[in-house]
C-alpha atoms as a PDB file:
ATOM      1  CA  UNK A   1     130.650 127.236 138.764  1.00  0.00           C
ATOM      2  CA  UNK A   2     133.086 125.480 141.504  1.00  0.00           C
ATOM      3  CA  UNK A   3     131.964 123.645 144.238  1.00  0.00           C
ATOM      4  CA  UNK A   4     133.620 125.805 147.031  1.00  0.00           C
ATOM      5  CA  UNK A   5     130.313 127.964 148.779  1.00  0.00           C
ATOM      6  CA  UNK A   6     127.847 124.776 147.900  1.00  0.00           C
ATOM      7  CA  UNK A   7     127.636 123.153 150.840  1.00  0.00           C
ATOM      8  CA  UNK A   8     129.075 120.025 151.539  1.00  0.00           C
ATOM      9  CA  UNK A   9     126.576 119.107 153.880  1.00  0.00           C
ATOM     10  CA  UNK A  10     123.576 120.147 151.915  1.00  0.00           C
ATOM     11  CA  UNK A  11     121.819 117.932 149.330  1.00  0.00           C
ATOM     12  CA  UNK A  12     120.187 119.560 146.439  1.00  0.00           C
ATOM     13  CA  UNK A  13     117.416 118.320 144.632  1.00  0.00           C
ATOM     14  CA  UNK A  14     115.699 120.123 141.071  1.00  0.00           C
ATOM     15  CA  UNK A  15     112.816 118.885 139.619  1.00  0.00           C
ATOM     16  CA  UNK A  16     110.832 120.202 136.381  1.00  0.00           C
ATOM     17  CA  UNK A  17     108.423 119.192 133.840  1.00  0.00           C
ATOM     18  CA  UNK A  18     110.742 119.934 130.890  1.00  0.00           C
ATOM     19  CA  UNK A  19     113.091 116.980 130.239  1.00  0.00           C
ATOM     20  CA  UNK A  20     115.561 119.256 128.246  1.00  0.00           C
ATOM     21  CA  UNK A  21     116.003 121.555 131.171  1.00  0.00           C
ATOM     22  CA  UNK A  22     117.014 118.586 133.476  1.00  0.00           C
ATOM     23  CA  UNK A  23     119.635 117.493 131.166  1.00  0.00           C
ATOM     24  CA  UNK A  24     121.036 121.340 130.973  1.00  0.00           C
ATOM     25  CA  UNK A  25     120.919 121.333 134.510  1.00  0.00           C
ATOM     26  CA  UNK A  26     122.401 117.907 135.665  1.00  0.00           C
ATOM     27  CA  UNK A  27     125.107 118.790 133.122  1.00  0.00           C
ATOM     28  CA  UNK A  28     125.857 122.016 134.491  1.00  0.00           C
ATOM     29  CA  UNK A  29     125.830 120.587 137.665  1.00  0.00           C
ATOM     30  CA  UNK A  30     127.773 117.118 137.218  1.00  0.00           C
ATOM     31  CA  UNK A  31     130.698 118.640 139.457  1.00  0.00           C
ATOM     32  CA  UNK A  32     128.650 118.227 142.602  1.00  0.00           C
ATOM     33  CA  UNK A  33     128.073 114.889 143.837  1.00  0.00           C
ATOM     34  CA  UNK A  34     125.403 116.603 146.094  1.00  0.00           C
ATOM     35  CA  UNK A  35     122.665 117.852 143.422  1.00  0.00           C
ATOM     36  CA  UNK A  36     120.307 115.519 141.491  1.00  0.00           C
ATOM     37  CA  UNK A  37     117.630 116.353 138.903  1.00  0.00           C
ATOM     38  CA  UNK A  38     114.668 114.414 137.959  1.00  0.00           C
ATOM     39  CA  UNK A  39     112.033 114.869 135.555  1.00  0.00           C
ATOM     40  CA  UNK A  40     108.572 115.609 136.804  1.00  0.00           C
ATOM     41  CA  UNK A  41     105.607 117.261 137.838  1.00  0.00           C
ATOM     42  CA  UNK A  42     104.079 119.354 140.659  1.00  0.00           C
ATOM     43  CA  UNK A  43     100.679 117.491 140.682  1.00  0.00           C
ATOM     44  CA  UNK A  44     102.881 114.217 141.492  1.00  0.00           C
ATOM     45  CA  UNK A  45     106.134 114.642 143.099  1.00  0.00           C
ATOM     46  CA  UNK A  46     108.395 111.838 143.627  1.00  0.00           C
ATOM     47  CA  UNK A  47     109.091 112.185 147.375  1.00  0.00           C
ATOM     48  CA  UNK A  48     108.057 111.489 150.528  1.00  0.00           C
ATOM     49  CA  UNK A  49     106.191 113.964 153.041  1.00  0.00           C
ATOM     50  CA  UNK A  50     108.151 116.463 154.679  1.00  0.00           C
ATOM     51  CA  UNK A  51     111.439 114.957 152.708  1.00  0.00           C
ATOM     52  CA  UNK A  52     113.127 118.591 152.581  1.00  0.00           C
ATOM     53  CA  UNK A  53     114.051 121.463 154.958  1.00  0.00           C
ATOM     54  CA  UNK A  54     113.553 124.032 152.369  1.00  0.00           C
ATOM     55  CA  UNK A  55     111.594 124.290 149.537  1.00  0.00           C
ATOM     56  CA  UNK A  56     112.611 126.715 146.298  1.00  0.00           C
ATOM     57  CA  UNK A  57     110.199 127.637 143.727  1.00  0.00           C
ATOM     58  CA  UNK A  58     111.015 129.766 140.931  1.00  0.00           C
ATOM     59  CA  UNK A  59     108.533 130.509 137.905  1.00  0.00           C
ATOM     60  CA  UNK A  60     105.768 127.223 138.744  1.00  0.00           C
ATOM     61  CA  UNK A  61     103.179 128.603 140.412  1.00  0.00           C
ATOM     62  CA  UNK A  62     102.132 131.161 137.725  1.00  0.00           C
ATOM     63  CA  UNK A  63     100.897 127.777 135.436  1.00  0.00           C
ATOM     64  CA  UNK A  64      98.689 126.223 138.162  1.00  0.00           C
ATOM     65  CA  UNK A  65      95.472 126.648 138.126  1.00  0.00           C
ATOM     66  CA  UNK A  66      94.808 126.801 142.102  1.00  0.00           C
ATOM     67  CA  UNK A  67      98.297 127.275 143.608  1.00  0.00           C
ATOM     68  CA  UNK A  68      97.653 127.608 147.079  1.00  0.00           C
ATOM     69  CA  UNK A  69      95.858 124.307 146.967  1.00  0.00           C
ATOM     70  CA  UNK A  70      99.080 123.052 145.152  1.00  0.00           C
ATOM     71  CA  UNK A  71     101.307 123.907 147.752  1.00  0.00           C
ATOM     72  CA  UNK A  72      99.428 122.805 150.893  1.00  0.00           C
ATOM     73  CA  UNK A  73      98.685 119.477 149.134  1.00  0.00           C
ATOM     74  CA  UNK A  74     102.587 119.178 147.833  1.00  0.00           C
ATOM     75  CA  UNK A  75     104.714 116.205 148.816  1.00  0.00           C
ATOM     76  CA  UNK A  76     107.997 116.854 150.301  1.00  0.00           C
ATOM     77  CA  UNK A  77     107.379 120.288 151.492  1.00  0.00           C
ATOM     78  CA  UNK A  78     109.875 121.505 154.531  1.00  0.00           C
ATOM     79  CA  UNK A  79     109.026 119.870 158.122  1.00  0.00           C
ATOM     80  CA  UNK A  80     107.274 121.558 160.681  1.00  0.00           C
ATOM     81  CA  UNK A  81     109.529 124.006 163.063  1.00  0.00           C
END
């Protein structure tokens, strides 16, 4: 993966419950001085209110128990347009 197409203006942030998949992923990613990854949940995310412009969620939602709740409720989540 090169870094040419990421961005240099964008910041990108990945977060999941599964230590061993943030290690795979900051590793894959340690090119980009732009991406972080951080161990953690979706019932307490490490971030303040509307911290992001866009939010990505792939596979999560299918292991909560009340997911629209989830999401309203979720810190970080993009700011208002």
């Amino acid at each position: 993966m090169g870094q040419q197409g990421m961005g240099d203006m964008l910041r990108y942030t990945g977060v999941d419950v599964t230590e061993r998949y943030v290690e795979n992923c900051k590793k894959r990613w340690a090119a980009y001085t732009n991406a972080e990854f951080r161990c953690g949940s979706a019932k307490e995310l490490p971030f303040q209110d509307k911290a992001f412009d866009i939010v990505f969620n792939s596979g999560m939602l299918i292991h909560i128990d009340d997911p629209g709740r989830r999401l309203r409720s979720s810190r970080g989540l993009p700011v208002d347009s």
